[in-house]
Protein backbone atom coordinates (compact mmCIF):
# COMPACT_ATOMS: atom_id res chain seq x y z
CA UNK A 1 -52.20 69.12 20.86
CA UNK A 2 -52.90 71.61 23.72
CA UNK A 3 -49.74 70.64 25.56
CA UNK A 4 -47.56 71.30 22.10
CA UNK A 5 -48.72 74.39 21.62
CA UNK A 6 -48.16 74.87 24.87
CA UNK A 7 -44.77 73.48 24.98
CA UNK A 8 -43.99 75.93 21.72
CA UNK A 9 -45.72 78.73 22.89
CA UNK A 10 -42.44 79.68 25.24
CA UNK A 11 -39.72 79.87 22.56
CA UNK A 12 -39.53 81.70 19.72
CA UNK A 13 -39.42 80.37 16.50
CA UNK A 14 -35.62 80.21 14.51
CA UNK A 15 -34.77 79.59 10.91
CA UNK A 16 -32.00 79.55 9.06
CA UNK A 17 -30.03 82.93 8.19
CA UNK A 18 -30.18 82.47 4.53
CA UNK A 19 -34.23 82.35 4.73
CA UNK A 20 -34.58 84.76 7.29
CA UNK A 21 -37.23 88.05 5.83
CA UNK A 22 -34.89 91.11 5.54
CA UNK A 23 -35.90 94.26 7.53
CA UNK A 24 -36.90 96.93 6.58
CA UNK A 25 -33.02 98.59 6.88
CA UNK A 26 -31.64 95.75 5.48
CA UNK A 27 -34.11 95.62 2.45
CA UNK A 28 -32.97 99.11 1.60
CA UNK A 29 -29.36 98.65 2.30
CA UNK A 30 -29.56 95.53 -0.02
CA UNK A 31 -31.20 97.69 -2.69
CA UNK A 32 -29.03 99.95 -2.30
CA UNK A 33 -26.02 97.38 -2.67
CA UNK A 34 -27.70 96.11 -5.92
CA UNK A 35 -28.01 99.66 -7.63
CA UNK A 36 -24.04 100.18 -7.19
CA UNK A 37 -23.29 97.12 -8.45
CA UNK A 38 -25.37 96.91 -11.55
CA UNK A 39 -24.02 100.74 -12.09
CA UNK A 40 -20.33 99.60 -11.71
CA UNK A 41 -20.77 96.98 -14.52
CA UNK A 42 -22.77 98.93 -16.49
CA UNK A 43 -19.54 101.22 -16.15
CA UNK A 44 -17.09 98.93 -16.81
CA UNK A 45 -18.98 97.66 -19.61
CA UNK A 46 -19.10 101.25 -21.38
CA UNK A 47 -15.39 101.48 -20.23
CA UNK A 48 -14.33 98.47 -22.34
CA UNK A 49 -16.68 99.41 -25.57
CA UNK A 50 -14.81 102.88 -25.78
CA UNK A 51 -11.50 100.71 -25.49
CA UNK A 52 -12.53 98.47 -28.16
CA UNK A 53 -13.60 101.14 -30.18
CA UNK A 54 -10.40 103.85 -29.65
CA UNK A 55 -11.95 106.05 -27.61
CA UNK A 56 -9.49 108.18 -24.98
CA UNK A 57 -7.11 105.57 -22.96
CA UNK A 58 -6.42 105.99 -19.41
CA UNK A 59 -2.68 106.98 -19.07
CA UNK A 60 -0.90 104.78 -16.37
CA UNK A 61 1.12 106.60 -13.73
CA UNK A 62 4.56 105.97 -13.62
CA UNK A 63 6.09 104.42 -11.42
CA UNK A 64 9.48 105.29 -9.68
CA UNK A 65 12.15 102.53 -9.22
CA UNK A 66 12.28 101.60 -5.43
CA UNK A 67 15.92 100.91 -3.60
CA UNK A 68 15.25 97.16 -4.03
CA UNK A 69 15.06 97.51 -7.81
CA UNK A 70 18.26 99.73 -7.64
CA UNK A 71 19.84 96.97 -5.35
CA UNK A 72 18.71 94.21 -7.94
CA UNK A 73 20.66 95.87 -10.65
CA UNK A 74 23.22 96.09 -9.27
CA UNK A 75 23.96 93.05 -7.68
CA UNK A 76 23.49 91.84 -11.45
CA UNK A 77 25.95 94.28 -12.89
CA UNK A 78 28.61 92.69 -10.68
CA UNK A 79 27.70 89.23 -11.44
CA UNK A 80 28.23 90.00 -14.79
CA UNK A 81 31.60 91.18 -14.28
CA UNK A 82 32.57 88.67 -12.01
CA UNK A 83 31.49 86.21 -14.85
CA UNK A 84 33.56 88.14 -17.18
CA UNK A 85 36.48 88.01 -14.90
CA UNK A 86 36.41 84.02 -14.36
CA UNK A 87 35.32 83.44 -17.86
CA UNK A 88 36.26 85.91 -19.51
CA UNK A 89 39.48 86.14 -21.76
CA UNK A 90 42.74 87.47 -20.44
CA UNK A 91 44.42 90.41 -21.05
CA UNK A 92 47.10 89.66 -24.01
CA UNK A 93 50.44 90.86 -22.60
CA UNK A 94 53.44 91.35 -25.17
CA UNK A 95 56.63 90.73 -24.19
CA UNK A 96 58.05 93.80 -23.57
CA UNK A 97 55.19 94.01 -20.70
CA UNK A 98 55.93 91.25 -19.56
CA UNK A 99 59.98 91.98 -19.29
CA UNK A 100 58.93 95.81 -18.34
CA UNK A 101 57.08 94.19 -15.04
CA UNK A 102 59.88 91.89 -14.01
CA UNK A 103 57.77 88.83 -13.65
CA UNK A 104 58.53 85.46 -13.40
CA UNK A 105 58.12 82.06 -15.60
CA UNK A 106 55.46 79.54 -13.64
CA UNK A 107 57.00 76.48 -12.47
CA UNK A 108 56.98 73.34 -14.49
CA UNK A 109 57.90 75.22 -17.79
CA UNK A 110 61.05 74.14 -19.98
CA UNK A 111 62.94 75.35 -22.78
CA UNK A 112 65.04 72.83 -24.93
CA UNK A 113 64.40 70.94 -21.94
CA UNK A 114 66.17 73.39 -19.72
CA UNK A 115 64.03 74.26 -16.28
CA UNK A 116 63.07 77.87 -16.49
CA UNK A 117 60.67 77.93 -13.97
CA UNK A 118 60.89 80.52 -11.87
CA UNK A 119 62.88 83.03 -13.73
CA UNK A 120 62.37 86.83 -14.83
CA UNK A 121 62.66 87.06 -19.13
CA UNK A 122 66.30 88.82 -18.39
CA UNK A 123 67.21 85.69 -16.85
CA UNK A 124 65.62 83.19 -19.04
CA UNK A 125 66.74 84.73 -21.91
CA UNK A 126 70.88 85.00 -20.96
CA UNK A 127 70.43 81.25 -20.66
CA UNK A 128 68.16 80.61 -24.05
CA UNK A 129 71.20 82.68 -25.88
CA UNK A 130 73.65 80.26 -24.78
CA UNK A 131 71.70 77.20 -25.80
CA UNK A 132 70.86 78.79 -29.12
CA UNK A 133 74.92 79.42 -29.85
CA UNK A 134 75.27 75.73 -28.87
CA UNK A 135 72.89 74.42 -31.24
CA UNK A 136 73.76 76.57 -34.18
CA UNK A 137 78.27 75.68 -33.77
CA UNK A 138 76.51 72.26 -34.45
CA UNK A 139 74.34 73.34 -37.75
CA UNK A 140 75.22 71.04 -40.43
CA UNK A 141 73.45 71.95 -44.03
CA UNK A 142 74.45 70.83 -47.25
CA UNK A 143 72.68 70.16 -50.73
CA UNK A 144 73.36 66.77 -52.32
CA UNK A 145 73.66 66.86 -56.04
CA UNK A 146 74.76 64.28 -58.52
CA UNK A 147 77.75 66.50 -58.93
CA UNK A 148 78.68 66.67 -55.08
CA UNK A 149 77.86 67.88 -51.87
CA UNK A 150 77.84 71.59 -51.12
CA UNK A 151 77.64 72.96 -47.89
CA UNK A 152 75.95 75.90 -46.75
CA UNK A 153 77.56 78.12 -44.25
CA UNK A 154 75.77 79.18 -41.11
CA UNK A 155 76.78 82.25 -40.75
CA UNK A 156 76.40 83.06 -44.73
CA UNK A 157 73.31 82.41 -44.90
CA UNK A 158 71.79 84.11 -41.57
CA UNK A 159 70.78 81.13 -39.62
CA UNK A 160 69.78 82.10 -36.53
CA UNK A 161 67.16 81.44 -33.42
CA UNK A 162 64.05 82.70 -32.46
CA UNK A 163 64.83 83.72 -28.60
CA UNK A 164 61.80 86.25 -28.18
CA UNK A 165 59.66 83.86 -29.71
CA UNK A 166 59.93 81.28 -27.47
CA UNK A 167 61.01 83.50 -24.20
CA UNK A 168 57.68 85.05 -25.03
CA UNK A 169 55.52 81.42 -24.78
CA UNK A 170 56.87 80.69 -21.96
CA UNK A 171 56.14 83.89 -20.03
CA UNK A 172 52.94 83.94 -21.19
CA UNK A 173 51.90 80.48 -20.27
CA UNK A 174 49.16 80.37 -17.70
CA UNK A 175 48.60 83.96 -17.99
CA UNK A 176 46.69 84.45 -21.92
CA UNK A 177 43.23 83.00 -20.58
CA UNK A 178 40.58 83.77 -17.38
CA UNK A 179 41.38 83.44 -14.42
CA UNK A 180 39.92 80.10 -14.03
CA UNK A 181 41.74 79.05 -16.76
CA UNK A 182 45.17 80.29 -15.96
CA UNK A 183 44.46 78.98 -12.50
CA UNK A 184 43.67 75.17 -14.65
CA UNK A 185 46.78 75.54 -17.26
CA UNK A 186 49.19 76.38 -13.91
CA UNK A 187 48.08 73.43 -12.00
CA UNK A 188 48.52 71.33 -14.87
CA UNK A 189 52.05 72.40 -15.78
CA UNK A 190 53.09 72.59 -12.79
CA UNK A 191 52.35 68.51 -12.23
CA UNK A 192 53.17 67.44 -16.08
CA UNK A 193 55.46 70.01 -16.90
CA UNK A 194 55.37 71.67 -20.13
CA UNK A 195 58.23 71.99 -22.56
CA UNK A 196 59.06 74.85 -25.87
CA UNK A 197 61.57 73.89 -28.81
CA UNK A 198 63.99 77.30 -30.11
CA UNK A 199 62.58 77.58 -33.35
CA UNK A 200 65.16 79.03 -36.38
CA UNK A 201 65.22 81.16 -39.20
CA UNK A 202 67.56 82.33 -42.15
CA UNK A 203 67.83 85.35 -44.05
CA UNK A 204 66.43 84.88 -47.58
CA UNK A 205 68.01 87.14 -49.38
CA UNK A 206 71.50 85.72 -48.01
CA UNK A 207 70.32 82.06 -48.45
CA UNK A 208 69.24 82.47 -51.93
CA UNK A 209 72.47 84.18 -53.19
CA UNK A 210 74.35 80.74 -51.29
CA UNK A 211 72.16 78.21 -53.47
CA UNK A 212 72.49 80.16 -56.78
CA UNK A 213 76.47 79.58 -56.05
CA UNK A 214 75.95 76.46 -55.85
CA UNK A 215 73.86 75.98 -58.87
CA UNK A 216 76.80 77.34 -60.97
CA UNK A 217 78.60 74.37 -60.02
CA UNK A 218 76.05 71.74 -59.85
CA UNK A 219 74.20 72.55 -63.24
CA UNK A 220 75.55 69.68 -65.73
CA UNK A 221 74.94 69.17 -69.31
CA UNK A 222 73.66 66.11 -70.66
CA UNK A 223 76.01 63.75 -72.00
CA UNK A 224 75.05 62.33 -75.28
CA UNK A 225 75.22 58.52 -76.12
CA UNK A 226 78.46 57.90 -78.08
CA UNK A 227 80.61 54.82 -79.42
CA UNK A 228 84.05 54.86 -79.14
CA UNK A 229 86.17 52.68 -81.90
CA UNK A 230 88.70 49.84 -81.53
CA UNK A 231 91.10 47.78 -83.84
CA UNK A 232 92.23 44.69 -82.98
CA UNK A 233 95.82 43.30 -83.43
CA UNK A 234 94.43 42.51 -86.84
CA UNK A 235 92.90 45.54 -87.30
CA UNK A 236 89.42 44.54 -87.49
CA UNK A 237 87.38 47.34 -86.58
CA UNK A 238 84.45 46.96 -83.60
CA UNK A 239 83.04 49.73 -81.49
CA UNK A 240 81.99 49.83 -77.80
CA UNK A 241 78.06 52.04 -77.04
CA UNK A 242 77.34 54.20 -74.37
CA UNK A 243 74.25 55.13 -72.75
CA UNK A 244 74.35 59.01 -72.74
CA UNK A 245 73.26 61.14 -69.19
CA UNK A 246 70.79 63.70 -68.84
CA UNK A 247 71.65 67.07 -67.51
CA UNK A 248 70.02 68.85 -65.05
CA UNK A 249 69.83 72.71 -63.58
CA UNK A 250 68.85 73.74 -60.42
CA UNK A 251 65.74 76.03 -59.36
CA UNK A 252 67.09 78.32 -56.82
CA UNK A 253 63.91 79.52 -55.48
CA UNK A 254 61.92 76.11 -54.79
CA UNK A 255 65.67 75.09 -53.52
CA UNK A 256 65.68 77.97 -51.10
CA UNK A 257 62.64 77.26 -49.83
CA UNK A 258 63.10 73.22 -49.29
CA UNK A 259 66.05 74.74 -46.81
CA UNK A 260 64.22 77.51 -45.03
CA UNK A 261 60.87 74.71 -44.06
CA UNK A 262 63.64 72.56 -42.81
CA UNK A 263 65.23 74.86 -40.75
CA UNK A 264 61.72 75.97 -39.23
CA UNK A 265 61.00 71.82 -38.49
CA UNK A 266 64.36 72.67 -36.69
CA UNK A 267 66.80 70.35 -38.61
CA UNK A 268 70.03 72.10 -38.65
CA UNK A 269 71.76 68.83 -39.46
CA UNK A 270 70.27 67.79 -42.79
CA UNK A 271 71.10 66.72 -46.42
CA UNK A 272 68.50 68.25 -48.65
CA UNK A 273 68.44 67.25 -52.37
CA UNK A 274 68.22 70.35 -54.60
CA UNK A 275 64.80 70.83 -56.91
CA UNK A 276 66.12 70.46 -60.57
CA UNK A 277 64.82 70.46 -64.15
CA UNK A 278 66.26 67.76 -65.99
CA UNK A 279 67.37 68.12 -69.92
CA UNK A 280 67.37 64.94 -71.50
CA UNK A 281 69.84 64.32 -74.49
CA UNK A 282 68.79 65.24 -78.06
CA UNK A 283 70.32 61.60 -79.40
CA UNK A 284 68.77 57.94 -78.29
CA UNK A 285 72.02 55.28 -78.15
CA UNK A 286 69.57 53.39 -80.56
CA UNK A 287 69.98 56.61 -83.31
CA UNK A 288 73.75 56.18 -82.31
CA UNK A 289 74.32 52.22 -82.74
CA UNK A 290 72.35 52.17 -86.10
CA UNK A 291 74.07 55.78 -87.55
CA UNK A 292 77.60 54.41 -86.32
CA UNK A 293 79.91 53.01 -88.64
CA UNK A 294 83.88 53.03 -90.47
CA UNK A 295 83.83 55.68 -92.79
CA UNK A 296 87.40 55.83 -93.93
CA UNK A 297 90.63 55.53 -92.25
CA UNK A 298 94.21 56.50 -92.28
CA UNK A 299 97.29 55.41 -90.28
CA UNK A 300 100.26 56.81 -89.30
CA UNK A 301 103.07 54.82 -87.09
CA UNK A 302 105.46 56.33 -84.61
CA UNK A 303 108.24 54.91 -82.60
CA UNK A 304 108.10 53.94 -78.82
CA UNK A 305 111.11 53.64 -75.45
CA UNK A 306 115.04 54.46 -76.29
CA UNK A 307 114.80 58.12 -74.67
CA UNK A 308 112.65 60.22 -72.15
CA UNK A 309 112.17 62.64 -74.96
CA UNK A 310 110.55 59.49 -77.30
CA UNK A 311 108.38 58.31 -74.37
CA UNK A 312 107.27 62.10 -73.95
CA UNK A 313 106.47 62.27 -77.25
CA UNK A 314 104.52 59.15 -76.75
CA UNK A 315 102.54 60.22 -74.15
CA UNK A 316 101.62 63.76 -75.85
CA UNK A 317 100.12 61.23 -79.40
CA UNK A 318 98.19 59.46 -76.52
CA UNK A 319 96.98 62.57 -74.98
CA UNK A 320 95.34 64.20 -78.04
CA UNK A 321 93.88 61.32 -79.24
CA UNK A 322 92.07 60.69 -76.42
CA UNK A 323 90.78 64.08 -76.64
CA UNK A 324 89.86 63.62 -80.31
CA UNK A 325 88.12 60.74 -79.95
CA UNK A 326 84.06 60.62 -80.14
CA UNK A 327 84.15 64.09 -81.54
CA UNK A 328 81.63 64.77 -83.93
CA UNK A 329 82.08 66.53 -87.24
CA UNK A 330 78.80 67.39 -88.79
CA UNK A 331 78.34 67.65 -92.94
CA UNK A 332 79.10 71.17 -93.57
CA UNK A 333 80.90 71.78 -90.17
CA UNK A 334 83.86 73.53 -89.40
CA UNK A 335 86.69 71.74 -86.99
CA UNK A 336 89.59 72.92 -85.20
CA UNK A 337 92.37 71.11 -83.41
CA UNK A 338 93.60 73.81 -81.75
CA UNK A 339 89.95 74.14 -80.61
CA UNK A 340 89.90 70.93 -79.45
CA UNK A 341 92.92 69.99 -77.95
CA UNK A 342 93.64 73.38 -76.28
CA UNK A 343 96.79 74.98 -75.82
CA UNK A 344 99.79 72.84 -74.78
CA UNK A 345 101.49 74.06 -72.16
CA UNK A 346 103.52 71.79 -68.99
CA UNK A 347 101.29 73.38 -66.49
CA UNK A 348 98.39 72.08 -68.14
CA UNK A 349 100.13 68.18 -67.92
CA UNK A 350 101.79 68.49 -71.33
CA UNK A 351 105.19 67.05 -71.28
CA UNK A 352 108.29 68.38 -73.21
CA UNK A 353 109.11 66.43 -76.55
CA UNK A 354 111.07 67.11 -80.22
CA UNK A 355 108.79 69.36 -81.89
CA UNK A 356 109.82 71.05 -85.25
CA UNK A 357 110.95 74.90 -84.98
CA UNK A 358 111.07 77.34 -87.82
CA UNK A 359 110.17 74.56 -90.18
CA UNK A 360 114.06 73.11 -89.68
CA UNK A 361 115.24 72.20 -86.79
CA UNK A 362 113.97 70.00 -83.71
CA UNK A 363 113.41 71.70 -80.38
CA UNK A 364 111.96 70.28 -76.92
CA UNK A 365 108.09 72.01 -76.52
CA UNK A 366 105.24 71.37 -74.61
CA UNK A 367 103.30 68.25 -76.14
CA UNK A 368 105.95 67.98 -78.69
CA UNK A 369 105.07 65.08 -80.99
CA UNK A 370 100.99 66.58 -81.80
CA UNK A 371 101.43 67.29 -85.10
CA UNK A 372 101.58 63.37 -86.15
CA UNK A 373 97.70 63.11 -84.25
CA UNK A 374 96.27 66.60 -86.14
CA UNK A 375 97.87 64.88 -90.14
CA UNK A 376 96.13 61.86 -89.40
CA UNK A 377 92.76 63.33 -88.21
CA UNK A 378 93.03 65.76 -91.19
CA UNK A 379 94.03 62.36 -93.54
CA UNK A 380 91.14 60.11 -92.16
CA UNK A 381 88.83 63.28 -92.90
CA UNK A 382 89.89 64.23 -96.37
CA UNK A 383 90.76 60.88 -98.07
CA UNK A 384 88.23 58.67 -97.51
C-alpha cells in the first residue's frame, strides 16, 4: 500500500474534461453564458406573442437586384425570343411583298406540273398565263337536256383562271411557318416535290344570263296522252293510245351553281344535266282509253294522180289533216281552223293547188285544196 501511494504520489491526478470542477472564471463566464441565453429566448418568445397577437411587424429591408439577377433576366428574355423565333409563327407575306422583294420560288415546287423552282413571281407568272390560255382554248361546257345539248361559251360566261392564287402558294411555300418549320417543309419539297393545280372561276352575273337562254329553249310542255283514229279498208273504226310526256322547266339559279362548283373542281370539259321541275300531265292514258270513242262521222272523197296540180292538192288534204288530228274540242268550246292550221303560205311548205277565187273561178294558191278538210271537220262536228 505504501509503495502505491508512493507510486501515485508523483503524478497528478486527470479526469475527464466533461467532469472536470469549473473555476472560478469559468463558473462566472458560464453564468454569464446562461443569463444571455435564457434572456434571448425569453426575447424571442415575447417577439413571437406580439406577432401572434398583431402587435408592430418588423419591416424587411429591401433588397437591391445584384448584376447576376440582371444577367439572369436577361439571358431569359432572349431565350424566349429565340423560342419564339424557331417556334414561333412566320410572318404572313402577301403577294405583292413577295413580288415587291423579287424573291424566288424554292426548288421542288410545280405548277400544272410545270417546274417553277427557282423563279421570281414575274417569271412564274408569264409562264402560268400561258398555261392558263392553253387550258381554257380547250374548255368544253355544255348542259344536256332532253331537248338537246347547249353549249356554254367561254368567253360569255367569264371563265377564267386564278393566276395570283396559285402564283401566291407557291411563293409562299416554305416561308408561312418558323423557321424550323420552313427549314422542315423546304427539305421535304425539295426531295418529294410538291405540285399546285390553276384553279378557275366564272362571272355569275354573265353565267346566269347564258343558262336562262338556254332555259327558253329547253323548257317543254308536257305532252298529254292521246289516241289517234284509224279505218280500215272496211271502214271499221280502231284507235292506237299514247303514253303522254311530262314537261319540265329549268331552275336557273341551282343550274348556275351546278356549273360554277364544277368549274372550281377544275372540269372545263364537262356535260352537266340542268336542275329542273317537272310538270306532269293533267290526263292519265287510262282517263284517255276509257273517255275515247266514235262519236259521229262524215266523209268526203277527193280525186288522186293525172296532174301536178291534183297531187298538190293531195298533199295540202294530207297536210291539214294531220294537223287536225287529236285536237280536242271541249263542250262549250270555241274552234278555229284558221287557228289551227295556220296560214298557208309556200314558204311555210304549202304547195300551190286549184283553190276557188271570188267564189267563181279556180286559181293556183298556197295549200289549194283545204277547204274539202275544214267542211268535213265542220260536218263530223255538227251532224252527228
Amino acid at each position: 500500500m505504501d509503495s502505491g501511494v508512493r507510486e501515485g504520489a508523483g503524478r497528478e491526478l486527470s479526469m475527464p474534461n466533461y467532469v472536470q470542477k469549473r473555476g472560478a472564471t469559468q463558473r462566472v463566464a458560464y453564468a454569464s453564458s446562461r443569463a444571455c441565453a435564457s434572456a434571448k429566448a425569453k426575447g424571442n418568445a415575447t417577439r413571437s406573442k406580439a406577432r401572434k397577437s398583431g402587435g408592430v411587424k418588423r419591416k424587411r429591408r429591401k433588397q437591391r437586384p445584384t448584376a447576376r439577377t440582371w444577367f439572369v433576366a436577361a439571358a431569359l428574355v432572349v431565350f424566349a425570343v429565340l423560342l419564339g423565333v424557331l417556334f414561333g409563327g412566320g410572318k404572313e407575306e402577301t403577294l405583292s411583298s413577295l413580288t415587291e422583294s423579287n424573291v424566288e420560288i424554292y426548288e421542288g415546287v410545280y405548277i400544272e406540273n410545270t417546274y417553277m423552282g427557282g423563279k421570281t413571281a414575274k417569271e412564274a407568272r408569264a409562264q402560268l398565263e400561258e398555261l392558263a390560255r392553253e387550258k381554257l382554248a380547250r374548255a368544253s361546257l355544255s348542259l344536256v337536256t332532253p331537248n338537246g345539248i347547249f353549249s356554254l361559251n367561254a368567253e360569255e360566261i367569264g371563265l377564267s383562271a386564278k393566276v395570283d392564287e396559285v402564283l401566291e402558294q407557291a411563293l409562299s411555300c416554305g416561308r408561312s411557318g418558323s423557321l424550323l418549320e420552313n427549314a422542315r417543309e423546304r427539305s421535304e419539297i425539295k426531295s418529294a416535290g410538291k405540285n399546285f393545280e390553276l384553279t378557275f372561276g366564272v362571272q355569275q352575273a354573265a353565267l346566269l344570263a347564258a343558262v336562262q337562254d338556254m332555259k327558253a329553249q329547253a323548257d317543254s310542255s308536257p305532252v298529254e296522252p292521246y289516241a289517234i283514229p284509224s279505218l280500215s279498208e272496211d271502214l271499221v273504226q280502231s284507235f292506237a293510245f299514247y303514253e303522254g310526256k311530262s314537261g319540265y322547266a329549268v331552275d336557273a339559279q341551282a343550274t348556275a351553281k351546278l356549273v360554277t362548283e364544277a368549274i372550281e373542281r377544275g372540269e372545263l370539259d364537262a356535260q352537266i344535266e340542268p336542275v329542273f321541275t317537272a310538270t306532269a300531265p293533267t290526263m292519265t292514258l287510262e282517263f284517255i282509253k276509257e273517255n275515247t270513242k266514235r262519236i259521229s262521222t262524215y266523209t268526203t272523197r277527193f280525186k288522186k294522180g293525172g296532174s301536178e296540180v291534183v297531187e298538190n292538192r293531195v298533199y295540202n288534204i294530207r297536210k291539214t289533216a294531220d294537223i287536225l288530228n287529236c285536237q280536242t274540242v271541249m263542250p262549250g268550246e270555241t274552234f278555229s281552223y284558221n287557228d289551227v292550221v295556220g296560214p298557208r303560205t309556200v314558204e311555210g311548205g304549202w304547195k300551190e293547188a286549184n283553190g276557188i277565187s271570188n267564189g267563181k273561178e279556180y286559181t293556183l294558191q298556197a295549200g289549194g285544196g283545204v277547204c274539202q278538210t275544214s267542211t268535213t271537220r265542220f260536218c263530223a262536228a255538227t251532224l252527228k
